[in-house]
N, C-alpha and C. Protein backbone atom coordinates (compact mmCIF):
# COMPACT_ATOMS: atom_id res chain seq x y z
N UNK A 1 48.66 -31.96 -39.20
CA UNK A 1 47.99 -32.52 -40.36
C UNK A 1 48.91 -32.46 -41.58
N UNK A 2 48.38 -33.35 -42.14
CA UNK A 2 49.67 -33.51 -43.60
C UNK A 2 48.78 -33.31 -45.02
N UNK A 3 49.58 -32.88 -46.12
CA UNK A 3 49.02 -32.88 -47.42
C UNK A 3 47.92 -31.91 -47.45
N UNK A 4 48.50 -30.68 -46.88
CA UNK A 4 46.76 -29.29 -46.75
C UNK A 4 46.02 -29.49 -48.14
N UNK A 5 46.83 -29.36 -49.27
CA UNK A 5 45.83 -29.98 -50.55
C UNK A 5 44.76 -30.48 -50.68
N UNK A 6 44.85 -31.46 -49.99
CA UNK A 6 43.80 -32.36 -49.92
C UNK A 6 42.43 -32.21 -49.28
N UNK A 7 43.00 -31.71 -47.78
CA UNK A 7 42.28 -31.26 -46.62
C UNK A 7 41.46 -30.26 -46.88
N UNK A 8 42.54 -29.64 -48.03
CA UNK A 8 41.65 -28.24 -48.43
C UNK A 8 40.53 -28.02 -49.26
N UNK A 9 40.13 -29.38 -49.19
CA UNK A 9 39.04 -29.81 -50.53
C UNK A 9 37.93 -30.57 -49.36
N UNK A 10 38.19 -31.17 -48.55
CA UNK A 10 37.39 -31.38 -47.56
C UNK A 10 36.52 -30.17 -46.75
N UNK A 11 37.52 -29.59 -46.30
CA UNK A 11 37.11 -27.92 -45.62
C UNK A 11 36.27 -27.47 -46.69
N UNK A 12 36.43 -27.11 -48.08
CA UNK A 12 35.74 -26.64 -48.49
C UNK A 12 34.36 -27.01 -48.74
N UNK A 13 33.67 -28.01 -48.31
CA UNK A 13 32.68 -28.99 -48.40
C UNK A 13 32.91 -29.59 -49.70
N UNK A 14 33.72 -29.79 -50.44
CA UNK A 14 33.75 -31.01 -51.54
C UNK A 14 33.92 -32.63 -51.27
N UNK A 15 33.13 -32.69 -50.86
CA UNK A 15 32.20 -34.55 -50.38
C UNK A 15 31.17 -34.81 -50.15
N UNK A 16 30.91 -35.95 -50.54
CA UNK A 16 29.83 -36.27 -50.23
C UNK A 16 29.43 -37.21 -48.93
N UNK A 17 30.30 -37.75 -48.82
CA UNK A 17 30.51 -38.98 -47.75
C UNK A 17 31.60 -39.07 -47.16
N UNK A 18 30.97 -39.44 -45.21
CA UNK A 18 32.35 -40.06 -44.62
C UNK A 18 31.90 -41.49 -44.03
N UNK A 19 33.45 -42.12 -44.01
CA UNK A 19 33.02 -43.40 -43.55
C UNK A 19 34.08 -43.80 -42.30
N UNK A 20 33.81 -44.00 -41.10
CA UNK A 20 34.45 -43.54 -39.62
C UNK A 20 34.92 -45.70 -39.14
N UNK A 21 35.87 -45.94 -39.10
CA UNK A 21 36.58 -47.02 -38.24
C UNK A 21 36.75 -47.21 -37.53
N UNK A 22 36.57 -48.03 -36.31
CA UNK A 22 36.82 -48.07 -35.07
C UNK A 22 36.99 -48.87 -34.30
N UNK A 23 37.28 -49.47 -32.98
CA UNK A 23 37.61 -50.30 -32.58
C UNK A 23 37.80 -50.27 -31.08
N UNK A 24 38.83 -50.80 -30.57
CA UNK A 24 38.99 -50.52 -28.81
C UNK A 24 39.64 -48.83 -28.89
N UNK A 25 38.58 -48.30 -27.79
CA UNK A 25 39.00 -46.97 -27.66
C UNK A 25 38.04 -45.74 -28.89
N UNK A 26 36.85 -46.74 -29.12
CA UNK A 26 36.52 -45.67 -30.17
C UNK A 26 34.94 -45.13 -29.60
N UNK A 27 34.65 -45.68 -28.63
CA UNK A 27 33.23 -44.55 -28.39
C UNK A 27 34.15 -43.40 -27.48
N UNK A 28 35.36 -43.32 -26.91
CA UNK A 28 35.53 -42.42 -26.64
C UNK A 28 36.08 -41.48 -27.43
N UNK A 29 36.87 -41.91 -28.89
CA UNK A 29 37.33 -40.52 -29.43
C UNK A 29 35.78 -40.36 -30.82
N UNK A 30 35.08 -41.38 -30.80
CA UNK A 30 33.85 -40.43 -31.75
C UNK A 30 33.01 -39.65 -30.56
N UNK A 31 33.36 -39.57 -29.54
CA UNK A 31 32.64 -38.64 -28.54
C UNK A 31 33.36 -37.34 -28.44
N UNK A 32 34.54 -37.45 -29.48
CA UNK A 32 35.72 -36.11 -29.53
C UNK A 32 34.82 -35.58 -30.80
N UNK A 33 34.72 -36.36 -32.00
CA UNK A 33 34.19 -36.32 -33.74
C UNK A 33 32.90 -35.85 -33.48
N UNK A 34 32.45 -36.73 -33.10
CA UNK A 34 30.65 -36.59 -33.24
C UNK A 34 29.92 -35.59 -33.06
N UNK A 35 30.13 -35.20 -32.01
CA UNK A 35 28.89 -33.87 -31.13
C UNK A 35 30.16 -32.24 -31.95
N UNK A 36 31.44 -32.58 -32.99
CA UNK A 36 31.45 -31.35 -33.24
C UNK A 36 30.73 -31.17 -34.94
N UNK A 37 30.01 -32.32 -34.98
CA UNK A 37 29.31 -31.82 -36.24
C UNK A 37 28.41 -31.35 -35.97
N UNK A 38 27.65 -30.13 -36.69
CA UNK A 38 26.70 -29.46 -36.61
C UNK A 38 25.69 -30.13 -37.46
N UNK A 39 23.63 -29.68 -36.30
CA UNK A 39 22.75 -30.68 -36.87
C UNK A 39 22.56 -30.27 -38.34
N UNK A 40 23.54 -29.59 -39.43
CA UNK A 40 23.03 -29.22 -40.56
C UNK A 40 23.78 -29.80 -41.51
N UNK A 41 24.76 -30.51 -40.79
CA UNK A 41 25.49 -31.26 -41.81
C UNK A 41 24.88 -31.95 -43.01
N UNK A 42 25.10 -31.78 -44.18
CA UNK A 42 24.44 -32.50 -45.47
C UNK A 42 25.10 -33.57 -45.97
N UNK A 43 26.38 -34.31 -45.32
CA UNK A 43 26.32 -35.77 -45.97
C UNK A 43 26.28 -36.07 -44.29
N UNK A 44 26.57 -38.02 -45.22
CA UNK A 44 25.82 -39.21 -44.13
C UNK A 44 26.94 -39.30 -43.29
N UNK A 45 27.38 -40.04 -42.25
CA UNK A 45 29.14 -40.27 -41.76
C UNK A 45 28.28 -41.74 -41.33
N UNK A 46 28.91 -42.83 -42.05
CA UNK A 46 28.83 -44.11 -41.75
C UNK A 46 29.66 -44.81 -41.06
N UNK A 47 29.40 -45.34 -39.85
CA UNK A 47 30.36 -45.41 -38.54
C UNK A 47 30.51 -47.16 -38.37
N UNK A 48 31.65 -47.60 -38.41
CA UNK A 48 31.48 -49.26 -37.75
C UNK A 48 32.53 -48.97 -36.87
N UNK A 49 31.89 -49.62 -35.24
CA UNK A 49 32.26 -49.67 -34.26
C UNK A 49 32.41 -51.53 -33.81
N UNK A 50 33.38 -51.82 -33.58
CA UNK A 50 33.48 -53.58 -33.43
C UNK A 50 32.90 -53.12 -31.84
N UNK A 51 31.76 -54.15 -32.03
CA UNK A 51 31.21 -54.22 -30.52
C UNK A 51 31.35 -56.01 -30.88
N UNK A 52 31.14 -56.73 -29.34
CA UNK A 52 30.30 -57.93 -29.12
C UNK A 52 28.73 -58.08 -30.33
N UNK A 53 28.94 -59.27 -30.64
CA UNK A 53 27.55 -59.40 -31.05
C UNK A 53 26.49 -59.40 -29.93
N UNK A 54 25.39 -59.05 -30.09
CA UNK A 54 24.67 -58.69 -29.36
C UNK A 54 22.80 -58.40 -29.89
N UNK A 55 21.64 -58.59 -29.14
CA UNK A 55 20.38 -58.21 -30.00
C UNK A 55 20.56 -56.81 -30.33
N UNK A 56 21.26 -55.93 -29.69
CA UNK A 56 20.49 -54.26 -29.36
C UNK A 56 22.15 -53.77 -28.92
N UNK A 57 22.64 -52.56 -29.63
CA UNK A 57 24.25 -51.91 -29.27
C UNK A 57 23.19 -50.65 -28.52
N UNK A 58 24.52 -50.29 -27.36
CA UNK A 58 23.73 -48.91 -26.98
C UNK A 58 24.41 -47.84 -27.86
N UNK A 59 25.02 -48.06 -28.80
CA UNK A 59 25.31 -46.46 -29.13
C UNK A 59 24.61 -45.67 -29.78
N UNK A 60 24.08 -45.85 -29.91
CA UNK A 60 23.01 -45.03 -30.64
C UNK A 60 22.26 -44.47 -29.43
N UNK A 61 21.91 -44.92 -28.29
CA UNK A 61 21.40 -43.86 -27.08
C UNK A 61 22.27 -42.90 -26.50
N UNK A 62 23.73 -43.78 -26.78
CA UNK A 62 24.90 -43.01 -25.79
C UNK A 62 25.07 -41.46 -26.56
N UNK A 63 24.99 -41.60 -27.88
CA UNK A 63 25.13 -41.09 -28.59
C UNK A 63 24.46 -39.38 -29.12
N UNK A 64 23.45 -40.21 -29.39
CA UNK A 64 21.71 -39.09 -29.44
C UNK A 64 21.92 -38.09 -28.45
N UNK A 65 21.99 -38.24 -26.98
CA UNK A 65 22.20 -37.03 -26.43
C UNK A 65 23.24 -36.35 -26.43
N UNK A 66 24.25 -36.60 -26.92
CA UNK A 66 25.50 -35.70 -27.10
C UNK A 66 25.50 -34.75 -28.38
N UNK A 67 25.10 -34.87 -29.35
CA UNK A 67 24.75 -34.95 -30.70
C UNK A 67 24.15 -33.96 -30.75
N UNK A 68 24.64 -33.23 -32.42
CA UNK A 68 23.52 -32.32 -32.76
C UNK A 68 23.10 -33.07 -33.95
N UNK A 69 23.55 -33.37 -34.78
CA UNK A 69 23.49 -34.57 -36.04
C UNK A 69 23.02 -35.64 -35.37
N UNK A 70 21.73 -35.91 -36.54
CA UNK A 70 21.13 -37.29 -35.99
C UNK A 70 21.36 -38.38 -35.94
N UNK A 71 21.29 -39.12 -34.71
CA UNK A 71 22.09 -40.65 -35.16
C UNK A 71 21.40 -42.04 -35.42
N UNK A 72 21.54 -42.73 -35.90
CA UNK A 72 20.62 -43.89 -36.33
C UNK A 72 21.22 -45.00 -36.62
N UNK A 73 20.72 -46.31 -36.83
CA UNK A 73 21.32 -47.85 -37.08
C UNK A 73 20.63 -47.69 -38.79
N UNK A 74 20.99 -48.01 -39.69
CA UNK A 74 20.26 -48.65 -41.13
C UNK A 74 19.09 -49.62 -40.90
N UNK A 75 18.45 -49.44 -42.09
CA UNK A 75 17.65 -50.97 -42.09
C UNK A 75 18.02 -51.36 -43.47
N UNK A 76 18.08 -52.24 -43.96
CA UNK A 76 18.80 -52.71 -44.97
C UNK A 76 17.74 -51.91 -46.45
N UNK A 77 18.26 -51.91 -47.01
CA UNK A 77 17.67 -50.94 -48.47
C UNK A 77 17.02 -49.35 -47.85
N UNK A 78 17.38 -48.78 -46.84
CA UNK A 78 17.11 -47.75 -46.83
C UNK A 78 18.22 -46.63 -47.33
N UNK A 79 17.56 -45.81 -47.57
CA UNK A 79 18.76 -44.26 -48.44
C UNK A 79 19.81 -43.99 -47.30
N UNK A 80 20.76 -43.54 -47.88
CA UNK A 80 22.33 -43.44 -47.08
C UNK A 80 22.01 -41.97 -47.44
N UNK A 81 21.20 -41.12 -46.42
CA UNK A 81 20.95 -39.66 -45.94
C UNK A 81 21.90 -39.13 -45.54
N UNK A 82 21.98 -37.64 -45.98
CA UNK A 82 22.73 -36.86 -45.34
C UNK A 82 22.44 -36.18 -43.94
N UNK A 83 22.83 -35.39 -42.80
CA UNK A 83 22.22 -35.38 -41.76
C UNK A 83 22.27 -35.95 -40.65
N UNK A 84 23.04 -37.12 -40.57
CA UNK A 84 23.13 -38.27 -39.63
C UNK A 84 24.57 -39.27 -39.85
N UNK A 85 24.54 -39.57 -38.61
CA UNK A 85 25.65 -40.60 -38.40
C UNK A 85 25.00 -41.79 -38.37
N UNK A 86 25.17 -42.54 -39.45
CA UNK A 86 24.75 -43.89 -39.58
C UNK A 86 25.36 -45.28 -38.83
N UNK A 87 25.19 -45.70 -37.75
CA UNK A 87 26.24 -46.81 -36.87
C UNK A 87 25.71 -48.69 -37.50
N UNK A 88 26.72 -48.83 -37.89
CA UNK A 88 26.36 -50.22 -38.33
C UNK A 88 25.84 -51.48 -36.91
N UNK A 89 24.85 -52.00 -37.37
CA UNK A 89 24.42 -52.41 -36.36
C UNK A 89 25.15 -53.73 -35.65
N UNK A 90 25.01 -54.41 -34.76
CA UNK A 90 25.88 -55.71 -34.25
C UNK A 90 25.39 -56.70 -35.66
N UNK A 91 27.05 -56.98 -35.85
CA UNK A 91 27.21 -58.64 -36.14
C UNK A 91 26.09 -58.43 -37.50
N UNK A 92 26.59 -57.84 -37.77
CA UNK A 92 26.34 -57.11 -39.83
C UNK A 92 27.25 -56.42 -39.96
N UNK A 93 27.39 -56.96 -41.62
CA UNK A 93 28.97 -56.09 -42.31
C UNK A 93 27.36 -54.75 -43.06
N UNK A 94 28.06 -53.72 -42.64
CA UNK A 94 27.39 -52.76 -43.27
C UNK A 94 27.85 -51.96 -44.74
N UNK A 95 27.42 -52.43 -45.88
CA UNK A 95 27.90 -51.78 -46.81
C UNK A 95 26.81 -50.66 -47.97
N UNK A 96 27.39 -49.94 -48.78
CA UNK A 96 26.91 -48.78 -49.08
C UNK A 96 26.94 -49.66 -50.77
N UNK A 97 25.28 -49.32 -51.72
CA UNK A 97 25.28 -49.89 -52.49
C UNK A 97 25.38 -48.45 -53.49
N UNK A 98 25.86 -49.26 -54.84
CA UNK A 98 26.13 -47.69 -55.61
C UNK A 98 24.59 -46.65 -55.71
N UNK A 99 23.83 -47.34 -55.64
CA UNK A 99 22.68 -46.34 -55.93
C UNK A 99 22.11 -45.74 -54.40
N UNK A 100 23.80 -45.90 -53.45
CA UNK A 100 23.40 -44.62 -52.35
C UNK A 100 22.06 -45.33 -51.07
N UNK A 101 22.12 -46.87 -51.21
CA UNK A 101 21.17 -47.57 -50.40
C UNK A 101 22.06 -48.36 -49.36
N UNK A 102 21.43 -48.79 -48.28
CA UNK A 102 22.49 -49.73 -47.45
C UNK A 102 21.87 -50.90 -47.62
N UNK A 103 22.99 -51.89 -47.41
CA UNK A 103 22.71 -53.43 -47.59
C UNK A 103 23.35 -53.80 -46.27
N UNK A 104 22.59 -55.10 -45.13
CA UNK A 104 23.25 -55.57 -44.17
C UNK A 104 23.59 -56.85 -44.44
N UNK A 105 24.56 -57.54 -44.17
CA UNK A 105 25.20 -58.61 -44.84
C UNK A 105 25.65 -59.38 -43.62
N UNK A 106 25.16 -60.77 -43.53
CA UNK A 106 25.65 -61.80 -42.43
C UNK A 106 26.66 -63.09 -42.95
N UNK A 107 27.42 -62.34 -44.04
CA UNK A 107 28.62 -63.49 -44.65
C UNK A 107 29.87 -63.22 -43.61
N UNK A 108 30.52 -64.10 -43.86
CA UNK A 108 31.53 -64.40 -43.02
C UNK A 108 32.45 -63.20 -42.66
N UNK A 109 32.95 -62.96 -41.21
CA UNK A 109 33.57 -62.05 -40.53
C UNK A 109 34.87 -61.93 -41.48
N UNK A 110 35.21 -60.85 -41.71
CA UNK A 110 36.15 -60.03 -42.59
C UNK A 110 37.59 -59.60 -41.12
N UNK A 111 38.63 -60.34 -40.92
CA UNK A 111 39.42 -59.76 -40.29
C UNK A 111 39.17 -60.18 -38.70
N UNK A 112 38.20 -61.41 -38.74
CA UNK A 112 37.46 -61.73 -37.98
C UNK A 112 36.87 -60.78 -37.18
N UNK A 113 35.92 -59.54 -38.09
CA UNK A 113 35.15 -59.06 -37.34
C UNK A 113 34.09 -59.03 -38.24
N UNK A 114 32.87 -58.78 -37.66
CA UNK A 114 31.31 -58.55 -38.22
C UNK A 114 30.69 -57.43 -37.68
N UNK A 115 30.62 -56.51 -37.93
CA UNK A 115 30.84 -55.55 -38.93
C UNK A 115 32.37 -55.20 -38.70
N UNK A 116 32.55 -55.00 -40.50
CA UNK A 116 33.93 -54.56 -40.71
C UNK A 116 34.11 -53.28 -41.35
N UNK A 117 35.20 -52.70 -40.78
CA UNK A 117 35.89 -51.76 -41.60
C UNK A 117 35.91 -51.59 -43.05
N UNK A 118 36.50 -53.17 -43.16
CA UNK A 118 37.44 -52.75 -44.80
C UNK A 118 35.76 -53.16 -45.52
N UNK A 119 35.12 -53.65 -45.07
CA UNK A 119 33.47 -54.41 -45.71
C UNK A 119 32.88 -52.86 -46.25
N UNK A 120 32.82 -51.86 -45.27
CA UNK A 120 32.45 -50.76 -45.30
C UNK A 120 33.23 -49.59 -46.51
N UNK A 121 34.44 -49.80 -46.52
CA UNK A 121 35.21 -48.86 -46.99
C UNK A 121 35.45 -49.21 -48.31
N UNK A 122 35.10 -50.44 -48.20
CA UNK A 122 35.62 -50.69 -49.66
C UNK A 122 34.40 -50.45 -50.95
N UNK A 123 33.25 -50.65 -49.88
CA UNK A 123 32.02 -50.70 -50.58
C UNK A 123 31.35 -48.95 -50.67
N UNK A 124 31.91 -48.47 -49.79
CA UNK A 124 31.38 -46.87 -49.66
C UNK A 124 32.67 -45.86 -50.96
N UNK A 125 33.91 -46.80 -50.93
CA UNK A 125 35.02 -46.16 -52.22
C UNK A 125 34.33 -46.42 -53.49
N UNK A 126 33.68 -47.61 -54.14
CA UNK A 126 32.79 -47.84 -55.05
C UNK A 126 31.61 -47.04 -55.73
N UNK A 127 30.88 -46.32 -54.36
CA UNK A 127 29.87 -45.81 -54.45
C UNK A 127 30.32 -44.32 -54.77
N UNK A 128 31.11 -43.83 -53.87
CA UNK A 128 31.36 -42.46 -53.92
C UNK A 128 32.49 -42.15 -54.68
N UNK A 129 33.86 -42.57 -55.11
CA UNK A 129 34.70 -42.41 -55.34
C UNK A 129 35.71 -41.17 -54.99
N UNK A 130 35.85 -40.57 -55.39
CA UNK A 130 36.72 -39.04 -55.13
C UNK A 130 36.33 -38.68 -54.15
N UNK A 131 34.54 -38.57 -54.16
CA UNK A 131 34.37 -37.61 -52.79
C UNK A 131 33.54 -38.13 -51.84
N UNK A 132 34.75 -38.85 -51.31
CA UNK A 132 34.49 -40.24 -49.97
C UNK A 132 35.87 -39.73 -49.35
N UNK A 133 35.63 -39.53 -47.97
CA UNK A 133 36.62 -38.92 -47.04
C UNK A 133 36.41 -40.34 -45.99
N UNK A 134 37.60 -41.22 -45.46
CA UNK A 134 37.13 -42.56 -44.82
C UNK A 134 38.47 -42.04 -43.47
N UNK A 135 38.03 -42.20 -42.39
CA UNK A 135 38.69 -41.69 -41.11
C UNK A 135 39.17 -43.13 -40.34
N UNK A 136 40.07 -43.35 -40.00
CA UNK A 136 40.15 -44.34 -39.23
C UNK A 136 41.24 -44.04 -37.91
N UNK A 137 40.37 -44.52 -36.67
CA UNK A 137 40.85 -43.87 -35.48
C UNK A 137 41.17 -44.97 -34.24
N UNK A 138 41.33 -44.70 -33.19
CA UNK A 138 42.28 -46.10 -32.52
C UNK A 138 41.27 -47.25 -32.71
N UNK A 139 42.32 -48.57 -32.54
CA UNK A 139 41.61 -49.74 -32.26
C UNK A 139 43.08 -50.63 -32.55
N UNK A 140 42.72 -52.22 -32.25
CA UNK A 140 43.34 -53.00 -31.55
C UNK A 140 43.92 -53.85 -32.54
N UNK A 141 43.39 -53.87 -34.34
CA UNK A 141 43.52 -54.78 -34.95
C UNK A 141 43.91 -54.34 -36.06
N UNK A 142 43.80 -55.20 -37.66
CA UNK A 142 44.21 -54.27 -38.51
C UNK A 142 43.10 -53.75 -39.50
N UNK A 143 41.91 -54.12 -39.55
CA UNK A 143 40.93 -53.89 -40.06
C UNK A 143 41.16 -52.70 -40.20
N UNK A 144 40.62 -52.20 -41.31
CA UNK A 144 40.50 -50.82 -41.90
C UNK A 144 41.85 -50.35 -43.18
N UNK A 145 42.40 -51.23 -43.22
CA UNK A 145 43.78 -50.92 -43.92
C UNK A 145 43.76 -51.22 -45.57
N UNK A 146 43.10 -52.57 -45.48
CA UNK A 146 42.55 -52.71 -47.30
C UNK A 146 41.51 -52.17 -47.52
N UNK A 147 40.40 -51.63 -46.40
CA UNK A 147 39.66 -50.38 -46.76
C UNK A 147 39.94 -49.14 -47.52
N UNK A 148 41.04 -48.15 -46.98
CA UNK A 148 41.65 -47.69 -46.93
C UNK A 148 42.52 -47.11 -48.19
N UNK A 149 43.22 -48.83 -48.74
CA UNK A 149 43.98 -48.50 -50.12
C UNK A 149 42.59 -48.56 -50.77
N UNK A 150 41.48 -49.19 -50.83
CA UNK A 150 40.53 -48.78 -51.80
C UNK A 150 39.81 -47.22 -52.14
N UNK A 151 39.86 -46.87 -50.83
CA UNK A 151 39.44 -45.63 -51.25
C UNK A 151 40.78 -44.62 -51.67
N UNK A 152 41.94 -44.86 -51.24
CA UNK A 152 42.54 -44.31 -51.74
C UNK A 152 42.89 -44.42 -53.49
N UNK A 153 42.84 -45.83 -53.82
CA UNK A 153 42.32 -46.09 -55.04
C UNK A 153 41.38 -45.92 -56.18
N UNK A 154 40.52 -45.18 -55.01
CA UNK A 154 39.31 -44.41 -55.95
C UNK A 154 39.07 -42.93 -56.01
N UNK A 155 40.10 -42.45 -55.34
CA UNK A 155 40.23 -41.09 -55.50
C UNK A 155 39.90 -40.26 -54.10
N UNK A 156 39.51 -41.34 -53.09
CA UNK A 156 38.82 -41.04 -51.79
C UNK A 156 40.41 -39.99 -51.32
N UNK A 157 39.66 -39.61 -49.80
CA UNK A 157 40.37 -38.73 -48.98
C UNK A 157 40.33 -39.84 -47.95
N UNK A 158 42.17 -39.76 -47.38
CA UNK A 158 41.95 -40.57 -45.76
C UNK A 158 42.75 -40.33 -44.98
N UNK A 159 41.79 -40.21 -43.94
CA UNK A 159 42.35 -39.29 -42.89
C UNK A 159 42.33 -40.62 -41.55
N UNK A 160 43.74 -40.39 -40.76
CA UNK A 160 44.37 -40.60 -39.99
C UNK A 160 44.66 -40.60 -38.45
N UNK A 161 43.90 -40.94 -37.64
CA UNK A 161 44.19 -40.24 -36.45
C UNK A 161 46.00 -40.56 -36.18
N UNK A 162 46.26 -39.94 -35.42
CA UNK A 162 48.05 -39.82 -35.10
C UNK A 162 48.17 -40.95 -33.96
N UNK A 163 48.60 -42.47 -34.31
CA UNK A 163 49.07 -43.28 -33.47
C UNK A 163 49.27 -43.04 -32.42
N UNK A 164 50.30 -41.48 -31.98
CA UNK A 164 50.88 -41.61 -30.71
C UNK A 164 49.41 -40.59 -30.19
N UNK A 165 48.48 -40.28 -30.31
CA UNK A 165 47.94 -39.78 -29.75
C UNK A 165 46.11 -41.07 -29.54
N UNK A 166 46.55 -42.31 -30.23
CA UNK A 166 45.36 -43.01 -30.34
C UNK A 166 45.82 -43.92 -28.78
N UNK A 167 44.62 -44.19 -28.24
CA UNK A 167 44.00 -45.29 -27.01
C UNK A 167 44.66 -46.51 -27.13
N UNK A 168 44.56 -47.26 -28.61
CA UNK A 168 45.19 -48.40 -29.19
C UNK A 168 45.83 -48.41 -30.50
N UNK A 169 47.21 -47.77 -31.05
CA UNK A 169 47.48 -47.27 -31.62
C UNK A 169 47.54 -48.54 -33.24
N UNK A 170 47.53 -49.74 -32.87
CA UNK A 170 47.70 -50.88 -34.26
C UNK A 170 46.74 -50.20 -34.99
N UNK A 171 45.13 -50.22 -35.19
CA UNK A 171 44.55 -49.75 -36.04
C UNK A 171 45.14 -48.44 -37.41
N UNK A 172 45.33 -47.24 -36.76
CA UNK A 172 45.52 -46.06 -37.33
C UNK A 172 46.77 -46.37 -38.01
N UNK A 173 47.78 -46.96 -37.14
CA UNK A 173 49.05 -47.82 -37.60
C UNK A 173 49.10 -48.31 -38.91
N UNK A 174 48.28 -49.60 -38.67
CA UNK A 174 48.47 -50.35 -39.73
C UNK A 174 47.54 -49.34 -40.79
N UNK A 175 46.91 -48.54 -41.62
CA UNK A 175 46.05 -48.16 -42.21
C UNK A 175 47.23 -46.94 -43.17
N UNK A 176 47.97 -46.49 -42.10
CA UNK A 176 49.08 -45.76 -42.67
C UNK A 176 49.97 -46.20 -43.29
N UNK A 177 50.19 -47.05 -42.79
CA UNK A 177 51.29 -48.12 -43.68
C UNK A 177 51.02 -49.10 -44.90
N UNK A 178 49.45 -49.09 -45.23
CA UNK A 178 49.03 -49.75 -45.87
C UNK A 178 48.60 -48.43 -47.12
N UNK A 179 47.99 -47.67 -47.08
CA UNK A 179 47.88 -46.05 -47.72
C UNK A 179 47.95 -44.79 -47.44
N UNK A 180 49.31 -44.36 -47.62
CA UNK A 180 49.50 -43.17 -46.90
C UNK A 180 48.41 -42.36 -47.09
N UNK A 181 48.15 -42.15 -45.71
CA UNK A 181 47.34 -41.01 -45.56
C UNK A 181 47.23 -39.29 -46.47
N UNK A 182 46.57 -38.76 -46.20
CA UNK A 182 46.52 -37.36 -47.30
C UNK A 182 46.42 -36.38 -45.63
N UNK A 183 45.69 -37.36 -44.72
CA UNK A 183 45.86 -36.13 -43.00
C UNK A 183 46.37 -36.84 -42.26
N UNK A 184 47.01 -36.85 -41.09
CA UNK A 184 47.01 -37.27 -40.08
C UNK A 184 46.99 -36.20 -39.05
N UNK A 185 46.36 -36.86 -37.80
CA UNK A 185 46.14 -35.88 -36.78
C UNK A 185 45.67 -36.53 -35.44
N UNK A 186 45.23 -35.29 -34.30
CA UNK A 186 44.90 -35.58 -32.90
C UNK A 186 43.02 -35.80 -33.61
N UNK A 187 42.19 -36.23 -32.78
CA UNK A 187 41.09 -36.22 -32.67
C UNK A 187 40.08 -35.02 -32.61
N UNK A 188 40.65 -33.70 -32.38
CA UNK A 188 39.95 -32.71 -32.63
C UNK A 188 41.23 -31.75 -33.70
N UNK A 189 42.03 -32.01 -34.23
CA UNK A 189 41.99 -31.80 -35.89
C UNK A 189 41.03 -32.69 -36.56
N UNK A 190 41.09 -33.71 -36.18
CA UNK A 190 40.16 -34.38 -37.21
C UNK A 190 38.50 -33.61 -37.11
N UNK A 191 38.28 -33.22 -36.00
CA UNK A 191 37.03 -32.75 -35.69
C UNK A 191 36.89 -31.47 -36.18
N UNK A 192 38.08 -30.95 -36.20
CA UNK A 192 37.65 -29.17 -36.98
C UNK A 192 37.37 -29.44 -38.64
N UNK A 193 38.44 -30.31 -39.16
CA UNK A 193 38.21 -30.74 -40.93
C UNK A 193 36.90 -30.96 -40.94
N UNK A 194 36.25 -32.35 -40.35
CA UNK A 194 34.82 -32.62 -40.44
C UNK A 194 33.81 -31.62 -40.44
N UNK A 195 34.08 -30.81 -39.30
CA UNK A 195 32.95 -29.70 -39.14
C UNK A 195 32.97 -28.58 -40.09
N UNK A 196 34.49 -28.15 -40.43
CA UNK A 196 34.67 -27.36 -41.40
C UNK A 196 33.61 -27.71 -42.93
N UNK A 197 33.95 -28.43 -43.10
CA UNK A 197 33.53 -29.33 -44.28
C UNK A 197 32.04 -29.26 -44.21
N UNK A 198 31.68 -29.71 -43.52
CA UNK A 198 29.99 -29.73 -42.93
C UNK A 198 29.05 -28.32 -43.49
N UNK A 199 30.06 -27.42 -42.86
CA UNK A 199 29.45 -26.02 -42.90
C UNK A 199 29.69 -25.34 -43.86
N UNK A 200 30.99 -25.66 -44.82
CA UNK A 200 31.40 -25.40 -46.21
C UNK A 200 30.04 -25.79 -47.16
N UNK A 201 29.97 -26.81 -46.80
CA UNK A 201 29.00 -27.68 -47.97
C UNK A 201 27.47 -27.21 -47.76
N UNK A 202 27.18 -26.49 -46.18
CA UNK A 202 25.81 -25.97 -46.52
C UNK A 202 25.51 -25.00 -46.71
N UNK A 203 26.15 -24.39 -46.96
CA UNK A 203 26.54 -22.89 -47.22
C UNK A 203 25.58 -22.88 -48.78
């Protein structure tokens, strides 16, 4: 991991929000992330996973039983809770409105995807600023990268999974090269910061 400074403000529970990227190769490393947060975690972790459009994603079943943190899809104007992993649903850009509400949005694919990364990140850096921690972990494309400089632009934390250790390494790639990271790491560093953080903050 790089820049402990930073990290060291995460660990300590100083955030409020995470916002998780993903792509080919990512229900298997949020199956590394996910189940090590504890069910007492007090912020939200807002997750876009590029699936197929589709009526109904299973992750949210795949999910639930692994889990101690609750997991759920939004409905549009509901509160961005702490407690839960929020998964953006198919074929909606999921974004975070400043007064801490979600909005689902069917405008045009960002990076040609629906739901997007940077849709998410850029709109969750707005809301939270400083203490918005935004993770982005393997996948196939470059989405997540002008996410990324926004939150780094707003004072956010962003953390990195380590290319040579990602499924599909372009994602995490391009995101580094676009705003250097403050962490980079394997999938369970990233999972001890998160949890650390979790348990800092309910303390």
């Amino acid at each position: 991991m790089l820049r402990r400074e930073r990290i060291a403000d995460v660990e300590a529970g100083r955030l409020e929000a995470v916002v998780i990227g993903t792509s080919a190769g990512g229900i298997n490393a949020l199956g590394v992330i996910l189940p090590a947060l504890p069910a007492e975690t007090p912020f939200p972790v807002v997750v876009v996973v590029h699936m197929p459009p589709r009526e109904a994603s299973p992750i949210v079943s795949v999910f639930k039983s692994r889990c101690a943190i609750a997991i759920s899809e939004p409905r549009d104007k509901e509160d961005v809770t702490g407690g839960v992993a929020w998964f953006a649903p198919p074929n909606y850009h999921l974004l975070v409105e400043s007064d801490h509400t979600f909005a689902l949005s069917i405008e045009a694919p960002v990076n040609h995807c629906r739901p997007s990364i940077d849709a998410l990140f850029e709109s969750a850096a707005s809301a939270y600023g400083r203490h918005l921690v935004a993770v982005v972990l393997t996948g196939a494309n470059e989405d997540g990268a002008e996410g990324v400089a926004a939150v780094r632009e707003a004072g956010g934390i962003v953390i990195v999974q380590d290319p040579a250790t990602a499924e599909m390494p372009l994602m995490p790639r391009a995101a580094s090269a676009r705003a250097q990271p403050d962490a980079m790491g394997t999938l369970q560093e990233i999972a001890a910061v998160l949890r650390a953080g979790a348990i800092a903050r309910h303390r």
